[in-house]
PDB file of N, CA and C in Angstrom:
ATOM      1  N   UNK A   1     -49.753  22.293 -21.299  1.00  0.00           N
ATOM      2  CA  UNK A   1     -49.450  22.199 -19.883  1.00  0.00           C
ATOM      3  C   UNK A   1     -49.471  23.562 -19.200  1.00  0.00           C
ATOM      4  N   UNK A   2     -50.130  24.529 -20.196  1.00  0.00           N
ATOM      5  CA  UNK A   2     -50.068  25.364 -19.148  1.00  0.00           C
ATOM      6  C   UNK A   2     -49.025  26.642 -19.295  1.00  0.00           C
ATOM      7  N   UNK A   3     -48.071  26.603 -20.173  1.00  0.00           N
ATOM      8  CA  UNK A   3     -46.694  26.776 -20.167  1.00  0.00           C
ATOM      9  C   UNK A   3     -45.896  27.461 -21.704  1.00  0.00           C
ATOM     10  N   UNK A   4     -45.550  28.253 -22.126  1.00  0.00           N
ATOM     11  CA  UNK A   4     -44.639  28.518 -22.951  1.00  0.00           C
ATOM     12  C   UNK A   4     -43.216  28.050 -23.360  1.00  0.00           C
ATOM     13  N   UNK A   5     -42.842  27.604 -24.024  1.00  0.00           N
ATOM     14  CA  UNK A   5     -41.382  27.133 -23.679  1.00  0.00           C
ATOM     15  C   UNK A   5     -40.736  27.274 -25.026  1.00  0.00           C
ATOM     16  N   UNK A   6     -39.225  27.613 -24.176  1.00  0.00           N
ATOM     17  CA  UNK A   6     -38.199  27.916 -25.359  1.00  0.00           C
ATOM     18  C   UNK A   6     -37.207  27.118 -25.146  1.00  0.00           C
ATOM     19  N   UNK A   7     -36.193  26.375 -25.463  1.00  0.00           N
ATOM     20  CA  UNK A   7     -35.330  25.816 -25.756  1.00  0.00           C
ATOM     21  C   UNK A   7     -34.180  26.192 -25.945  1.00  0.00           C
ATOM     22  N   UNK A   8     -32.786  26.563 -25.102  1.00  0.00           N
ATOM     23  CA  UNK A   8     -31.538  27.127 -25.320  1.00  0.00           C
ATOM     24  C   UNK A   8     -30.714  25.475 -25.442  1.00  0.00           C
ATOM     25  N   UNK A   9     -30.080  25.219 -26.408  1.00  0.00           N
ATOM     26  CA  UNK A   9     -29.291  24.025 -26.752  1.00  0.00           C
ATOM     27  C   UNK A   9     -27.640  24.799 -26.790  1.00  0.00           C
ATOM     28  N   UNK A  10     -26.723  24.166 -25.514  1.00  0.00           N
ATOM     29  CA  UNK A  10     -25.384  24.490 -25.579  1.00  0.00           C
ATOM     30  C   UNK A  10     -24.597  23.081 -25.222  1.00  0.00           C
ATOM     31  N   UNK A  11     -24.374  22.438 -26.771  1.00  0.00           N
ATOM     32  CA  UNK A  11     -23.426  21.774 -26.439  1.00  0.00           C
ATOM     33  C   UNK A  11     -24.253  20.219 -25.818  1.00  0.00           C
ATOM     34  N   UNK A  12     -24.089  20.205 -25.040  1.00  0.00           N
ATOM     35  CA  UNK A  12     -25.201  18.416 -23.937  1.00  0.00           C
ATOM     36  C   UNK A  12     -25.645  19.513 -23.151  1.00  0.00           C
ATOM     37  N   UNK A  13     -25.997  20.477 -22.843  1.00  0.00           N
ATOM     38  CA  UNK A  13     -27.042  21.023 -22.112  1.00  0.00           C
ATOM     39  C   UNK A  13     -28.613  21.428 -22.815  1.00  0.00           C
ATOM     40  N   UNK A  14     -29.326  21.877 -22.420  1.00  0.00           N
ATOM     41  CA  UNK A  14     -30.212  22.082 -23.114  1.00  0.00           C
ATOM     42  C   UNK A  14     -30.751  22.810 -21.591  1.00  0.00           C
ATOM     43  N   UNK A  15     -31.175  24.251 -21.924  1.00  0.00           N
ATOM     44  CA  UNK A  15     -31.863  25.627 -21.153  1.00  0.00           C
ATOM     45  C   UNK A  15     -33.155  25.636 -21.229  1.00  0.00           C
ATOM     46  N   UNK A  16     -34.214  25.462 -20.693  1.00  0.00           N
ATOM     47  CA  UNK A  16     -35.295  25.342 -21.153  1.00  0.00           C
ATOM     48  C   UNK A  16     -36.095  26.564 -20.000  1.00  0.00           C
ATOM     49  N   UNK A  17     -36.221  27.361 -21.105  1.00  0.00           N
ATOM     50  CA  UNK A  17     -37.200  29.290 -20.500  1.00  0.00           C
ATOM     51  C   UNK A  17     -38.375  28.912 -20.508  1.00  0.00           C
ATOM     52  N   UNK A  18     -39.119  29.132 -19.408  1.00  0.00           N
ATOM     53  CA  UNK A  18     -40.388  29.028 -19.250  1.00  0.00           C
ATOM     54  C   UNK A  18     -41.488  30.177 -18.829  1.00  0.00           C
ATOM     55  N   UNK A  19     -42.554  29.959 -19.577  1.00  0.00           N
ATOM     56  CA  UNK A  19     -43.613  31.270 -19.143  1.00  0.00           C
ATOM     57  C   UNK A  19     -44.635  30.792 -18.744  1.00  0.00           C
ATOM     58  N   UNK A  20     -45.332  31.251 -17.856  1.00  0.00           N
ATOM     59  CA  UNK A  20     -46.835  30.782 -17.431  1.00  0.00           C
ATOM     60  C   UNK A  20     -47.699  31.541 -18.773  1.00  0.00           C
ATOM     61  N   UNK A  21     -49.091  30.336 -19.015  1.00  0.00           N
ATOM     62  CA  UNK A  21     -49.751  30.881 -20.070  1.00  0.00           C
ATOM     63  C   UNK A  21     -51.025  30.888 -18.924  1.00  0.00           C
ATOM     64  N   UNK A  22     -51.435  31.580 -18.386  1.00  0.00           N
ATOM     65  CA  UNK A  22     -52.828  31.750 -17.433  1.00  0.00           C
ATOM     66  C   UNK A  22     -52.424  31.491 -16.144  1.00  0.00           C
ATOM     67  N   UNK A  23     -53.063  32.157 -15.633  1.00  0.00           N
ATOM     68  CA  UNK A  23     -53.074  32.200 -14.077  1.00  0.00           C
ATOM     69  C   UNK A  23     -52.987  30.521 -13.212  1.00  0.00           C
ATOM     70  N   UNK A  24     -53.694  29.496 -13.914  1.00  0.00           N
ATOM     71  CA  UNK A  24     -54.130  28.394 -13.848  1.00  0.00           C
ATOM     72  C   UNK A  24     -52.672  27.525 -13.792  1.00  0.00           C
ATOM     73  N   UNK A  25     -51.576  28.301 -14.757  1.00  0.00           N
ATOM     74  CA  UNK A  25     -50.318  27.564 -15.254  1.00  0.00           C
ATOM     75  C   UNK A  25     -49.309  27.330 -13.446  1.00  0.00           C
ATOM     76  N   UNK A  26     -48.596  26.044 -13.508  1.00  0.00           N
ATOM     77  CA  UNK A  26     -48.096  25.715 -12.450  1.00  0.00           C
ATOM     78  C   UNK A  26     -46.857  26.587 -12.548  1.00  0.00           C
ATOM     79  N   UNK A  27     -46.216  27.089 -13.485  1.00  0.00           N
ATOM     80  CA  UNK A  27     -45.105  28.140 -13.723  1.00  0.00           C
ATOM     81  C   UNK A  27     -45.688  29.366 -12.747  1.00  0.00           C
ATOM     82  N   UNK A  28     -46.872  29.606 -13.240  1.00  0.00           N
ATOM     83  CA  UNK A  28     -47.726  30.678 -12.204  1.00  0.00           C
ATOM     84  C   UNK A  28     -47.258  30.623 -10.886  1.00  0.00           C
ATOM     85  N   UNK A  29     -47.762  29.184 -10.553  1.00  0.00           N
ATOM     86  CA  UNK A  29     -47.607  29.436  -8.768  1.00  0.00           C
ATOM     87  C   UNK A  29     -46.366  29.210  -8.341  1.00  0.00           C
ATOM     88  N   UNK A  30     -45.297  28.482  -9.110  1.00  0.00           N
ATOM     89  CA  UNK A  30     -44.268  29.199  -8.921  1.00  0.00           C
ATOM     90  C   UNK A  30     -43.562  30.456  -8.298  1.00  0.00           C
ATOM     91  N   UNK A  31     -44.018  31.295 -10.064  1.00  0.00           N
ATOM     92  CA  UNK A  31     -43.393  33.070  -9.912  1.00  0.00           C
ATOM     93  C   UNK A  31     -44.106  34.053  -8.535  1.00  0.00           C
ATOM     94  N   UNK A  32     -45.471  33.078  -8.453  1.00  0.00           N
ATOM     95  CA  UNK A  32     -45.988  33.841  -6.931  1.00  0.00           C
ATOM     96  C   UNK A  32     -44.984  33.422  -5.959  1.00  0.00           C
ATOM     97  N   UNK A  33     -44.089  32.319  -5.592  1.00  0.00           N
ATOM     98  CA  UNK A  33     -43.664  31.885  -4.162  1.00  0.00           C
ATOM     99  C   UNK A  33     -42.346  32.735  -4.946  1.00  0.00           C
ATOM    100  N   UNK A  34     -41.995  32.493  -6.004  1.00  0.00           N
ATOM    101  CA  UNK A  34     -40.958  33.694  -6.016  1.00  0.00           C
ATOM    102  C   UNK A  34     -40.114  34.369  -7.013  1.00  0.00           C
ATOM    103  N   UNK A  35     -40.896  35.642  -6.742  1.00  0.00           N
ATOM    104  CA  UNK A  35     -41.070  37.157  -7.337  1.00  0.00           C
ATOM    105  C   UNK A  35     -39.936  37.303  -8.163  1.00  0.00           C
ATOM    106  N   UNK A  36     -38.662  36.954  -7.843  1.00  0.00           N
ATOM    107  CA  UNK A  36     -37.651  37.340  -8.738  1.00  0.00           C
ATOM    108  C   UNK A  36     -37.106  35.620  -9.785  1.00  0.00           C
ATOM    109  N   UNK A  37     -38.089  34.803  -9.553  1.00  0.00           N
ATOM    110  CA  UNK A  37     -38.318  33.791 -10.765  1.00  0.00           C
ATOM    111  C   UNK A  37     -37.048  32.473 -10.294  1.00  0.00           C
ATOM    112  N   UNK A  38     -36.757  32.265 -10.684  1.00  0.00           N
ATOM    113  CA  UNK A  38     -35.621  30.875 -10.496  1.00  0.00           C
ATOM    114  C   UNK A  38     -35.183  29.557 -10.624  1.00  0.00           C
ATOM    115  N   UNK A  39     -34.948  28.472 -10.392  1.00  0.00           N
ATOM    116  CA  UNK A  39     -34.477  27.696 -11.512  1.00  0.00           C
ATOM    117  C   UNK A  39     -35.807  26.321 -10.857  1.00  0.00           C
ATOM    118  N   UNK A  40     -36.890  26.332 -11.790  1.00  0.00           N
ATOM    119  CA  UNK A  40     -38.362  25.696 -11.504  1.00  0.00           C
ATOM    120  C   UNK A  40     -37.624  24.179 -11.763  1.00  0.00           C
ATOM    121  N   UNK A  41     -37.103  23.572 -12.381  1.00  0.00           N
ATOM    122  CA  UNK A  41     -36.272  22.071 -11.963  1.00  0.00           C
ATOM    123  C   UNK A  41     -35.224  22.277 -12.471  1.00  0.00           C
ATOM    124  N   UNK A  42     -34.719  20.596 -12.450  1.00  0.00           N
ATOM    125  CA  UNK A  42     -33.510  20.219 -13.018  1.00  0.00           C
ATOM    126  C   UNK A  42     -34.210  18.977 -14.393  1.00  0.00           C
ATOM    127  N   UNK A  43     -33.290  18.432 -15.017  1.00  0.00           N
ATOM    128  CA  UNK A  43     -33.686  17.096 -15.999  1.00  0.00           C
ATOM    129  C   UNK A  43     -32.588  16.228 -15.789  1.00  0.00           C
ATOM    130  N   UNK A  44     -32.740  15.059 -15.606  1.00  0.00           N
ATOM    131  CA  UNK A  44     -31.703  13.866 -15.554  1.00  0.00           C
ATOM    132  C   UNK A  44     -32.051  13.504 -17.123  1.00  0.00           C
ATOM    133  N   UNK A  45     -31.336  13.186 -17.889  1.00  0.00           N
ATOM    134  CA  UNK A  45     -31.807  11.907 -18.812  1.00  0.00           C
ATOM    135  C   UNK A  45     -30.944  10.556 -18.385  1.00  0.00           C
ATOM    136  N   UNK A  46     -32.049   9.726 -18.668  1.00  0.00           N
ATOM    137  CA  UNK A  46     -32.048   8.589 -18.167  1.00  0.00           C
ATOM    138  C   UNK A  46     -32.102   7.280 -19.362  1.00  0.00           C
ATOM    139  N   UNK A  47     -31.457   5.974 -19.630  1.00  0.00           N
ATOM    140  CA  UNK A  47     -32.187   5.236 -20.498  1.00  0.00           C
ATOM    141  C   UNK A  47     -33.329   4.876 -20.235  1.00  0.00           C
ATOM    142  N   UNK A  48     -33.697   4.053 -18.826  1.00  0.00           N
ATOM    143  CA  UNK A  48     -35.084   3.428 -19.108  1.00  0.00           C
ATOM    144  C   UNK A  48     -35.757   4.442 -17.855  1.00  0.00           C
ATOM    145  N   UNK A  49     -36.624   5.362 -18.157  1.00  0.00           N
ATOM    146  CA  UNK A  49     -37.277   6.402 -16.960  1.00  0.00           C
ATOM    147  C   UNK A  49     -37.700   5.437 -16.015  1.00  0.00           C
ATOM    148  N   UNK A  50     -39.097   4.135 -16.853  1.00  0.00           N
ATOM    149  CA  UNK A  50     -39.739   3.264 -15.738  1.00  0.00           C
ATOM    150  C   UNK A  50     -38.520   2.626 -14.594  1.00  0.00           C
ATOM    151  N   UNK A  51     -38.081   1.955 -15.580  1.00  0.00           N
ATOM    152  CA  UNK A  51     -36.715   1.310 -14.478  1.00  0.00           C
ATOM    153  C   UNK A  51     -36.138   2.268 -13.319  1.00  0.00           C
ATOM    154  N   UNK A  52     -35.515   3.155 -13.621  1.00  0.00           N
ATOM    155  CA  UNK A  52     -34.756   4.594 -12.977  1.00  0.00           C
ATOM    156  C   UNK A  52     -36.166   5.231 -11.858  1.00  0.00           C
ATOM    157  N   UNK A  53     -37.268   4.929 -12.020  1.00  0.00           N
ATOM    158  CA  UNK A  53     -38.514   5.578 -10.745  1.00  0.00           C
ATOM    159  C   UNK A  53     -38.475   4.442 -10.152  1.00  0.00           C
ATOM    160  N   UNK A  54     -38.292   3.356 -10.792  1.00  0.00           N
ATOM    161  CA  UNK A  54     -39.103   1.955  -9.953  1.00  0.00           C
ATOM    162  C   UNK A  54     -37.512   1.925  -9.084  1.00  0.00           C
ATOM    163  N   UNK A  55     -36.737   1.981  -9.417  1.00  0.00           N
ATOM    164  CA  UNK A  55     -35.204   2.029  -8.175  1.00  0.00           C
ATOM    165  C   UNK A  55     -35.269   2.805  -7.303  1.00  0.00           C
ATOM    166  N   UNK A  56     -36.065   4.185  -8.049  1.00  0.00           N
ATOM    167  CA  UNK A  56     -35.901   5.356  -6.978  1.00  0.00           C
ATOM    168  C   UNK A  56     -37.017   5.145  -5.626  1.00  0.00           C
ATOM    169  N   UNK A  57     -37.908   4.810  -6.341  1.00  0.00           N
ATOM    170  CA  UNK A  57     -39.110   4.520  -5.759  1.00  0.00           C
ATOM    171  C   UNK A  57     -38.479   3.607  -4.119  1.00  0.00           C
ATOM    172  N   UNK A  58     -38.122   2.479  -4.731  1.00  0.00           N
ATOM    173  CA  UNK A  58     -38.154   1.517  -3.628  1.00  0.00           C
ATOM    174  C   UNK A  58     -36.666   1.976  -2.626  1.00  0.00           C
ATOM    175  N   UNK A  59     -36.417   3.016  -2.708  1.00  0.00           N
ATOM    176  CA  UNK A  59     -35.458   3.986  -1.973  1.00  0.00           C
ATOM    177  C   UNK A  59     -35.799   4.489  -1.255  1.00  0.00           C
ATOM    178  N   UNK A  60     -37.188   5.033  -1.604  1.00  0.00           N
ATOM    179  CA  UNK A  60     -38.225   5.930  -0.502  1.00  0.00           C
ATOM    180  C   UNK A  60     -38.042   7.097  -1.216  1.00  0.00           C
ATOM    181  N   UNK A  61     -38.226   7.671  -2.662  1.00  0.00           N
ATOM    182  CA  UNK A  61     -37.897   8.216  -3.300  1.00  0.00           C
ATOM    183  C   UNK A  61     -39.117   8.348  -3.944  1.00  0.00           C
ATOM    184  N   UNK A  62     -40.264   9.447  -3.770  1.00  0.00           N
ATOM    185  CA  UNK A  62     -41.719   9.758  -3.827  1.00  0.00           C
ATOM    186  C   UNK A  62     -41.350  10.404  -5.574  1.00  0.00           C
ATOM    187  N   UNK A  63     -42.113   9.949  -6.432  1.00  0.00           N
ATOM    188  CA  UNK A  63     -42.479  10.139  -7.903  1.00  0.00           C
ATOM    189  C   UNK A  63     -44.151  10.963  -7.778  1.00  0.00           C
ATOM    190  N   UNK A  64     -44.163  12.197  -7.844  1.00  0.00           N
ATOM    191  CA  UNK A  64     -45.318  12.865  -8.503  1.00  0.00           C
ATOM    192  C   UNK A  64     -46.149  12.175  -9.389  1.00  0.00           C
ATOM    193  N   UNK A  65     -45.560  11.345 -10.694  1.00  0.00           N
ATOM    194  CA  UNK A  65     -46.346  10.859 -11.634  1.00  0.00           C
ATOM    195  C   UNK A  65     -45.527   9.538 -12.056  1.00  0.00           C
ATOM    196  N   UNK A  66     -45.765   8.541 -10.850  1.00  0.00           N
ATOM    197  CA  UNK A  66     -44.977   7.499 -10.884  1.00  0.00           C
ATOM    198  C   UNK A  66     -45.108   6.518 -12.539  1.00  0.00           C
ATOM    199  N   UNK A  67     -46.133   6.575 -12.839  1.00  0.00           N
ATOM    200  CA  UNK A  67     -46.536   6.160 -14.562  1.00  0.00           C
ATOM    201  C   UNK A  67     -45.761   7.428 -15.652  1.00  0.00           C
ATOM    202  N   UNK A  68     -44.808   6.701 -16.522  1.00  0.00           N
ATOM    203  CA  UNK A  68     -44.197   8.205 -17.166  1.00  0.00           C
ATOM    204  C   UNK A  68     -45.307   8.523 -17.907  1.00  0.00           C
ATOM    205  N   UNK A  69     -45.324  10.026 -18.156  1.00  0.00           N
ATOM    206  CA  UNK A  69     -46.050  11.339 -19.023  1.00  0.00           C
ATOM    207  C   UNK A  69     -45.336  11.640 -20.334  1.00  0.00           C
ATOM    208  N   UNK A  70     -45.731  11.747 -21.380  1.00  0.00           N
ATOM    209  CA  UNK A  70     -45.030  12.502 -22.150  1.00  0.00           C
ATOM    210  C   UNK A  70     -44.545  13.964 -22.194  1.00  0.00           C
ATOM    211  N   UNK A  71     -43.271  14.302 -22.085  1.00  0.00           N
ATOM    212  CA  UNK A  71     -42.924  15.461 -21.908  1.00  0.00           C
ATOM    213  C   UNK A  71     -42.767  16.792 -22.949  1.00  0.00           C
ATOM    214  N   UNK A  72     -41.849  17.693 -22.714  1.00  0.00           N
ATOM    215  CA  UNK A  72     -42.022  18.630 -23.951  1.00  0.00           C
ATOM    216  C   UNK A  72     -40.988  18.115 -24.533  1.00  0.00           C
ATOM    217  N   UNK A  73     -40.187  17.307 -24.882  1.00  0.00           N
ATOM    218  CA  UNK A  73     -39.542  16.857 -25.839  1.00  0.00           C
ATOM    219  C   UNK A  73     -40.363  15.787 -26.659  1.00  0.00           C
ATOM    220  N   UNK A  74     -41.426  15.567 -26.418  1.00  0.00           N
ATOM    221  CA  UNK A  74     -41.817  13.698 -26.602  1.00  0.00           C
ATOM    222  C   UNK A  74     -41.450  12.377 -26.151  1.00  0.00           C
ATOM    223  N   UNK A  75     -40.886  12.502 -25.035  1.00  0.00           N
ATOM    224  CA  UNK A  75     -40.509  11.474 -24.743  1.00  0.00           C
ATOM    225  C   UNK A  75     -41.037  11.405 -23.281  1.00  0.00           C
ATOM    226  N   UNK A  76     -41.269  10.344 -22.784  1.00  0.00           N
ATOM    227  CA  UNK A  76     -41.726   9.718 -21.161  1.00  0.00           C
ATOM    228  C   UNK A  76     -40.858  10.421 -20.569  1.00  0.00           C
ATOM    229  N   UNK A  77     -41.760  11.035 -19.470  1.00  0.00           N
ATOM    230  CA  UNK A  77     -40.741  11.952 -18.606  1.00  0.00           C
ATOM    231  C   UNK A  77     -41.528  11.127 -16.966  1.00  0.00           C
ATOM    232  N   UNK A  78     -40.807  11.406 -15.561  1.00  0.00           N
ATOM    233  CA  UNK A  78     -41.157  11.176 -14.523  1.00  0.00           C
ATOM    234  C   UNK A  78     -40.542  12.447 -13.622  1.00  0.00           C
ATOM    235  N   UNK A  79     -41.747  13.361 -12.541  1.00  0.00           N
ATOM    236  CA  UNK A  79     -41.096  14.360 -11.773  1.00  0.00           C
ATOM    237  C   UNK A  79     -40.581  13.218 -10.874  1.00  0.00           C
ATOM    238  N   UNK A  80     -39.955  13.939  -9.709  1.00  0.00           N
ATOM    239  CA  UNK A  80     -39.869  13.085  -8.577  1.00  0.00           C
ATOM    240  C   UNK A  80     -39.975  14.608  -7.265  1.00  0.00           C
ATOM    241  N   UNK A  81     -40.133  14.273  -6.004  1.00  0.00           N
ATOM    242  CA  UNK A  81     -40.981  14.950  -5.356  1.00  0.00           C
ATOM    243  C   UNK A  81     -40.017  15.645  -4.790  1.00  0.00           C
ATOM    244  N   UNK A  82     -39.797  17.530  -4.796  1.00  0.00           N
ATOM    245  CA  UNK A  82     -38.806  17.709  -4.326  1.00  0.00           C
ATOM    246  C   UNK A  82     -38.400  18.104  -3.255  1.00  0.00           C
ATOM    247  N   UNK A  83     -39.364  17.107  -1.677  1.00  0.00           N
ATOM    248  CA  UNK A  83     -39.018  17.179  -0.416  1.00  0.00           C
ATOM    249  C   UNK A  83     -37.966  16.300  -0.404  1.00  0.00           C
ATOM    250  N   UNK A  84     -38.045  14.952  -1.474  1.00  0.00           N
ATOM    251  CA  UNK A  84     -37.142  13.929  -1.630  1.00  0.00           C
ATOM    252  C   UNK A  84     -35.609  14.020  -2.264  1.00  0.00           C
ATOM    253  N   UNK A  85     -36.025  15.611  -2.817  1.00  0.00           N
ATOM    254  CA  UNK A  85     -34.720  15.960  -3.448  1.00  0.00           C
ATOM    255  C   UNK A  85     -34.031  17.363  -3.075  1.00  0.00           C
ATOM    256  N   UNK A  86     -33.793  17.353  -1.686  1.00  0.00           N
ATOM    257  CA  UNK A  86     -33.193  18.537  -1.190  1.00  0.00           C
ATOM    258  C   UNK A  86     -34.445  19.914  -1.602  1.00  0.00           C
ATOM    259  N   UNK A  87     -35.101  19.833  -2.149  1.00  0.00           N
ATOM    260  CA  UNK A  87     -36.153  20.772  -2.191  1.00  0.00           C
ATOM    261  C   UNK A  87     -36.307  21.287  -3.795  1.00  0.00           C
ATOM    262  N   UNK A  88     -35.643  20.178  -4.757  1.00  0.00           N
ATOM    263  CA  UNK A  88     -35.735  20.652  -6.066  1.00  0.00           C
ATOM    264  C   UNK A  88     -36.474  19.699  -6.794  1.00  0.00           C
ATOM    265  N   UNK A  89     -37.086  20.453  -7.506  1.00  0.00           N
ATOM    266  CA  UNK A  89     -38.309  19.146  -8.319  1.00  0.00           C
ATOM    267  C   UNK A  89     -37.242  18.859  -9.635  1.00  0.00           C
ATOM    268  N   UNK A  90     -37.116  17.473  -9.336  1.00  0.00           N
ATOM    269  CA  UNK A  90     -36.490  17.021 -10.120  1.00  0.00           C
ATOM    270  C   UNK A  90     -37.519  15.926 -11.295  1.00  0.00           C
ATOM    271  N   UNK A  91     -36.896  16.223 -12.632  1.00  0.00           N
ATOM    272  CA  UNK A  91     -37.393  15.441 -14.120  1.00  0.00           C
ATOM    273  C   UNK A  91     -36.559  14.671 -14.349  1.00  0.00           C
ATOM    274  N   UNK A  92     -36.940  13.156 -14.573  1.00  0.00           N
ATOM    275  CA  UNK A  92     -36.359  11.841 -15.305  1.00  0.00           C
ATOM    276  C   UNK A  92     -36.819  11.986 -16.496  1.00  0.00           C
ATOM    277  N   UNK A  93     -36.299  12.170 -17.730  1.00  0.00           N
ATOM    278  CA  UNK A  93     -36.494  11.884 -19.428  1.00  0.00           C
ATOM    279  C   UNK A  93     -35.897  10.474 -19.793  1.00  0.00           C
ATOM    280  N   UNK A  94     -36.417   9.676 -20.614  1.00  0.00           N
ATOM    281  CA  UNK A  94     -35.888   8.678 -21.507  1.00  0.00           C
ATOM    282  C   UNK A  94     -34.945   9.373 -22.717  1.00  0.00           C
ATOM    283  N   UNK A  95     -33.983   8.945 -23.165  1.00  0.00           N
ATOM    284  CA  UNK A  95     -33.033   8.952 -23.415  1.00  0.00           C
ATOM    285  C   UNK A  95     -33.866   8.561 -25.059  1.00  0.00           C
TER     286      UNK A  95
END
């Protein structure tokens, strides 16, 4: 995806450090809008992701990749769009 990733596990959190691998990487255009770096989403885990977009959805609640993706854990992940979320791109994971 584009992306480097490290994994900080504290406890039920989980930190996840990210690096752009090429100019091409969406981490990239990120660190261009801003220079001193900052927190690129959040993660909900969720039991059923499809269920949890298809609610959000019919909320008026815009899904980037309304079909889940497999994520960097392996599991179905869904963004959701983050004009819809106060301005943070927010991740649904299956549980």
């Amino acid at each position: 995806h584009g992306v480097y990733t490290v994994f900080v596990e504290l406890g039920n959190t989980k930190i996840e450090l990210l690096h752009p691998y090429g100019d091409n990487s969406p981490i990239q255009g990120f660190l261009n809008k801003n220079k001193s770096g900052g927190i690129h989403h959040i993660c909900i885990e969720v039991d059923d992701v499809t269920k949890a977009v298809n609610d959000l959805m019919a909320k008026g609640i815009k899904a980037l990749n309304p079909i889940p993706k497999i994520g960097a854990h392996g599991k179905p992940v869904v963004f959701l769009h983050p004009k819809d979320c106060h301005g943070t791109l927010v991740e649904l994971e299956q549980s």
